[in-house]
N, C-alpha and C. Protein backbone atom coordinates (compact mmCIF):
# COMPACT_ATOMS: atom_id res chain seq x y z
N UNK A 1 0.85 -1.18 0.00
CA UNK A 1 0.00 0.00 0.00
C UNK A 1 0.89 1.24 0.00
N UNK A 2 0.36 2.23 -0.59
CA UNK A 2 1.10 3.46 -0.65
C UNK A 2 0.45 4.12 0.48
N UNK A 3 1.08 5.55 0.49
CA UNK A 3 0.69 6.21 1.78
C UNK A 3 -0.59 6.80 1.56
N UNK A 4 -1.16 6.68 3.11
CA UNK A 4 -3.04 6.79 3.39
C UNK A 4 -2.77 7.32 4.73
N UNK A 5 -4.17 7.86 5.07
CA UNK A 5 -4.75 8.83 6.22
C UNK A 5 -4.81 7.69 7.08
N UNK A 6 -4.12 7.17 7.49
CA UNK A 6 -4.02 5.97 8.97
C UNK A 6 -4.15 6.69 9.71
N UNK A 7 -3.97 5.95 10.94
CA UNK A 7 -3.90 6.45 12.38
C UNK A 7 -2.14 6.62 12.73
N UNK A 8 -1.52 8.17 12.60
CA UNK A 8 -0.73 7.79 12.81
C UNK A 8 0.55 7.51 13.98
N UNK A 9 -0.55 7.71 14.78
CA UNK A 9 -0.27 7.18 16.37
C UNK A 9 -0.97 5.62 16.75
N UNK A 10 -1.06 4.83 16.01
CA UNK A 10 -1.07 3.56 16.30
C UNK A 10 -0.03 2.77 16.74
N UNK A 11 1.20 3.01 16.13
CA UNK A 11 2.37 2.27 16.63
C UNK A 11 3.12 2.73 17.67
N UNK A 12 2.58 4.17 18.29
CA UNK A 12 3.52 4.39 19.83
C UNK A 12 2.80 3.28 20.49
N UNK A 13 1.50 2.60 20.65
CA UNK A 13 1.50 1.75 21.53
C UNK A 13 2.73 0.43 21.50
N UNK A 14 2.91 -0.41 20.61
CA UNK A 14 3.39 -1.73 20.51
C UNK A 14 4.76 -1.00 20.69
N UNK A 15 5.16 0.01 19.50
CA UNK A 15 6.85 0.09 19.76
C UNK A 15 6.73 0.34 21.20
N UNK A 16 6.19 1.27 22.15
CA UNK A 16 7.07 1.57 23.85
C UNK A 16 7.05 0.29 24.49
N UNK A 17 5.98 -0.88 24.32
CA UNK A 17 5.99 -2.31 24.51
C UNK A 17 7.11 -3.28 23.93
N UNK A 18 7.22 -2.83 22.92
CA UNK A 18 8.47 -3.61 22.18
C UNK A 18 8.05 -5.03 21.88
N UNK A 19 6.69 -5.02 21.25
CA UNK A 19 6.14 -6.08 20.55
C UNK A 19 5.65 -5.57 19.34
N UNK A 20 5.94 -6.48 18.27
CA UNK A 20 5.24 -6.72 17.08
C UNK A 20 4.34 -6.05 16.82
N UNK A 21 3.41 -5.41 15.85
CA UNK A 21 2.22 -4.97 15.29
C UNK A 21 2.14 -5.08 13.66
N UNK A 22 1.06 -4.73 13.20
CA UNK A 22 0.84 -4.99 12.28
C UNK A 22 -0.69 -3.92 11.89
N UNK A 23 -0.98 -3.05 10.79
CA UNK A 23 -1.89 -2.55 10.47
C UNK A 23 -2.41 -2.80 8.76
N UNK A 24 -3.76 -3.55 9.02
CA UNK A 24 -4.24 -3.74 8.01
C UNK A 24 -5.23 -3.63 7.05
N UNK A 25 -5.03 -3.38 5.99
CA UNK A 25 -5.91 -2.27 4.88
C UNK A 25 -7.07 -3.56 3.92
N UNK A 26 -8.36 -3.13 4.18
CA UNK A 26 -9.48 -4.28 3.67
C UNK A 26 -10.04 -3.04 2.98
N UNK A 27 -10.28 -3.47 1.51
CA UNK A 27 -11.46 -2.47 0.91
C UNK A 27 -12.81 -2.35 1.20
N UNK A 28 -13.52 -1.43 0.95
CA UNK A 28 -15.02 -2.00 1.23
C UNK A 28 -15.35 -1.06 0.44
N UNK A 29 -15.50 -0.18 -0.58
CA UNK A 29 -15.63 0.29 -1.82
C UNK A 29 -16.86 -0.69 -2.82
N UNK A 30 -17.58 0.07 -3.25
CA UNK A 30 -18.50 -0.50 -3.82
C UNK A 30 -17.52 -0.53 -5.46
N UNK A 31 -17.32 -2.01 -6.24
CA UNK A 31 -16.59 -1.80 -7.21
C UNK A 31 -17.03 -1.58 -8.35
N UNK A 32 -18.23 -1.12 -8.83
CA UNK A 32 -18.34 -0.29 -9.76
C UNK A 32 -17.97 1.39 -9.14
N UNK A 33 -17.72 1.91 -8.12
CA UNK A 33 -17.65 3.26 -8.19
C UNK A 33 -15.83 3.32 -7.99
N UNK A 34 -15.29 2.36 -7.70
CA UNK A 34 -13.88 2.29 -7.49
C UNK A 34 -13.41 2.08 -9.12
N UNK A 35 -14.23 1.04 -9.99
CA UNK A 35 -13.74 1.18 -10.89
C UNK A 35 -14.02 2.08 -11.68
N UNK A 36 -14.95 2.66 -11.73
CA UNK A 36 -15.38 4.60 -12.54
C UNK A 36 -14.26 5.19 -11.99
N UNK A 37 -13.75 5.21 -10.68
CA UNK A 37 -12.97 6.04 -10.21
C UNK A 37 -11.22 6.08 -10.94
N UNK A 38 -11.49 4.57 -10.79
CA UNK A 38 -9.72 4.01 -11.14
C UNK A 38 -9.85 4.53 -12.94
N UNK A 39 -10.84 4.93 -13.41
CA UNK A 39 -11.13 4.28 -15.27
C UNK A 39 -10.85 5.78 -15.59
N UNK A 40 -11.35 6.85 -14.75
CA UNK A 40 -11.37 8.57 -14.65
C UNK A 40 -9.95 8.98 -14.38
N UNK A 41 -8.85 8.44 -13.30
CA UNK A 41 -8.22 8.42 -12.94
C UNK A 41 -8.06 9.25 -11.77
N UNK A 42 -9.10 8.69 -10.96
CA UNK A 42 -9.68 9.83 -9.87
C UNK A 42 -9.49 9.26 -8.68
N UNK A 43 -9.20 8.31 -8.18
CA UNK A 43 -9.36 7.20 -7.22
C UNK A 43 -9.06 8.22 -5.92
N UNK A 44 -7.91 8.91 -5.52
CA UNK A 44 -7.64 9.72 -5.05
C UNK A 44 -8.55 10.24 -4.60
N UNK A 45 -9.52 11.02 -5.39
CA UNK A 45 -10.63 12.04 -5.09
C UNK A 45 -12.11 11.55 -5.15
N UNK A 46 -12.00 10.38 -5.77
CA UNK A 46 -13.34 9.95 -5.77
C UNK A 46 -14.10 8.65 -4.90
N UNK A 47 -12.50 8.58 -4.27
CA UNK A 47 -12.62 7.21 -3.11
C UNK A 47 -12.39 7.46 -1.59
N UNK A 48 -13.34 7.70 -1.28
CA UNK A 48 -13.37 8.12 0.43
C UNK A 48 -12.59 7.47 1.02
N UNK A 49 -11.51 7.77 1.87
CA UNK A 49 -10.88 6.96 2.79
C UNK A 49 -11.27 7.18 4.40
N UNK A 50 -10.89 6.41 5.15
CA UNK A 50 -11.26 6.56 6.66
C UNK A 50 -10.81 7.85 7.08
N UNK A 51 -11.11 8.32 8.29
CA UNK A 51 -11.06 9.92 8.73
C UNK A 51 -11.86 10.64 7.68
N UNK A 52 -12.32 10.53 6.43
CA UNK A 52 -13.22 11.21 5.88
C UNK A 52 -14.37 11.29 6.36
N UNK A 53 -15.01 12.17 6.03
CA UNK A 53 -16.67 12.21 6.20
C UNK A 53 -17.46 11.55 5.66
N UNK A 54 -17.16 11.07 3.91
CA UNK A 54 -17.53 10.08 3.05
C UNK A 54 -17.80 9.02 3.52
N UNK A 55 -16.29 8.64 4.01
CA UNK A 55 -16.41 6.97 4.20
C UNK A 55 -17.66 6.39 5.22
N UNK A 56 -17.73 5.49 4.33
CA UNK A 56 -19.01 4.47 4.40
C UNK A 56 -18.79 3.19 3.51
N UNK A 57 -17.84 2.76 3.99
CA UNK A 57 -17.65 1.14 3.39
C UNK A 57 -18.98 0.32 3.54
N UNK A 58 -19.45 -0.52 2.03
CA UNK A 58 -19.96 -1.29 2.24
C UNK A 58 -20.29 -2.40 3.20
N UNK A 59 -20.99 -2.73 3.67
CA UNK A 59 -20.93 -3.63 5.19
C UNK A 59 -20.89 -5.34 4.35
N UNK A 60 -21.39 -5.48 3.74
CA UNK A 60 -21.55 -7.16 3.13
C UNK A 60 -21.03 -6.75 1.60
N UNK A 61 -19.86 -7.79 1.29
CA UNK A 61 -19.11 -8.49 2.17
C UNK A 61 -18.27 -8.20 2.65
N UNK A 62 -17.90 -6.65 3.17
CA UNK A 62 -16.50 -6.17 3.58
C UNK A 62 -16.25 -7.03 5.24
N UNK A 63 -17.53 -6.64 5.98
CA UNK A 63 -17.48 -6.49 7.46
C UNK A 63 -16.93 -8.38 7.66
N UNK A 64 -18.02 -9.06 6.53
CA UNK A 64 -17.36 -10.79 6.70
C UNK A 64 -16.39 -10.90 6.11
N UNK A 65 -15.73 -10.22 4.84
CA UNK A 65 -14.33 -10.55 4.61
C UNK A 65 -13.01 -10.05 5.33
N UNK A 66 -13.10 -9.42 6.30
CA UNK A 66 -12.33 -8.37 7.08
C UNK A 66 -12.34 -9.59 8.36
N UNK A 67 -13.51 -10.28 8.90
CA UNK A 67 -13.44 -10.47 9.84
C UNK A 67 -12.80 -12.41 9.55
N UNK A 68 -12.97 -12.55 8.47
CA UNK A 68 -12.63 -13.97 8.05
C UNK A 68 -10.98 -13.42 7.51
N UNK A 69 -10.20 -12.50 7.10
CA UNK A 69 -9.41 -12.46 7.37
C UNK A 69 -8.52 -12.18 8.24
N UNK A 70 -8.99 -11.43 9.06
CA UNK A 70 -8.57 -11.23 10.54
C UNK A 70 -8.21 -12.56 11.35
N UNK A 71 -9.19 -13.31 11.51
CA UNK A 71 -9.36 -14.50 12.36
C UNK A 71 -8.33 -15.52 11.88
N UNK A 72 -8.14 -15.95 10.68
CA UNK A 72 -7.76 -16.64 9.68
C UNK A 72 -5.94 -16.24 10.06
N UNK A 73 -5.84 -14.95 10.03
CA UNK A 73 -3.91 -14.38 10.37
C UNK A 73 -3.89 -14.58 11.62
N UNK A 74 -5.04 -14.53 12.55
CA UNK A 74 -4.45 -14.43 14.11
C UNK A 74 -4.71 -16.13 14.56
N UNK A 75 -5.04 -17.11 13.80
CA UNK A 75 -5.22 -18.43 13.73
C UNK A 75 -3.46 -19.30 13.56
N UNK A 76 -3.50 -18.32 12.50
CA UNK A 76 -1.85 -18.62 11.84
C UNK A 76 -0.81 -18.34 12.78
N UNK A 77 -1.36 -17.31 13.22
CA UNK A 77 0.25 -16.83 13.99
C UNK A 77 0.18 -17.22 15.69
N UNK A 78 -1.35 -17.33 15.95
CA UNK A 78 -1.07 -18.25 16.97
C UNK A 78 -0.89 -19.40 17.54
N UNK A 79 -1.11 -20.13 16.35
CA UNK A 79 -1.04 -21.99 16.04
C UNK A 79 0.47 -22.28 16.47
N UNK A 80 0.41 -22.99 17.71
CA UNK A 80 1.81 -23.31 17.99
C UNK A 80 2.80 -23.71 16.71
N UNK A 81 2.53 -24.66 15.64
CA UNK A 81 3.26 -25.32 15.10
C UNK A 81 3.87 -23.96 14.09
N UNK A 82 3.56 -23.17 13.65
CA UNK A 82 3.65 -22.25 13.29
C UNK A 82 4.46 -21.39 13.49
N UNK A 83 4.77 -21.22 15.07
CA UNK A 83 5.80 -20.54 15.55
C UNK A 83 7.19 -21.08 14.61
N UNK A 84 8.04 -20.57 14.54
CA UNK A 84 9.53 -21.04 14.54
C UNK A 84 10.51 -21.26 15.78
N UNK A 85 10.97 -22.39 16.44
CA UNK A 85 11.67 -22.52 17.91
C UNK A 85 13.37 -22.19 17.29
C-alpha cells in the first residue's frame, strides 16, 4: 500500500511495549464506483478513505471478509506449530 490517512499514532502503543504490530488495509468500496474512479483516474478524489466524512464502506461483504481475514492471520500466527523454535 502506498501512503493513506491511517492512524498515525497507532504504533507508539506496541513500539514503547516492544512487541510486534501490524496494520491492516481491507477495501469495502463499492466496485463499480472504485472502478469509474480508477477508469477517470480519480481514485484519489473519488474514493473516500477513513477519517473522511464520506467513508461508508460497504458492510456485506467487507465487514465478513475483514473479519474472516482477521481470524484466519491471528489463527496462523497463533497456532503453535507455526511458531519457529
Amino acid at each position: 500500500m502506498g501512503q493513506q490517512s491511517a492512524s498515525e499514532d497507532f504504533s507508539d502503543i506496541p513500539t514503547a511495549l516492544g512487541v510486534p504490530y501490524t496494520y491492516w488495509f481491507i477495501g469495502g468500496i463499492e466496485p463499480q464506483r472504485y472502478a469509474e474512479a480508477e477508469r477517470a483516474g480519480r481514485v484519489a478524489q473519488d474514493v473516500p478513505v477513513n477519517h473522511s466524512a464520506g467513508f461508508a464502506p460497504v458492510i456485506q461483504p467487507t465487514l465478513d471478509t475483514g473479519t474472516e481475514a482477521l481470524v484466519v492471520a491471528a489463527l496462523a500466527w497463533l497456532a503453535p506449530e507455526s511458531r519457529a523454535t
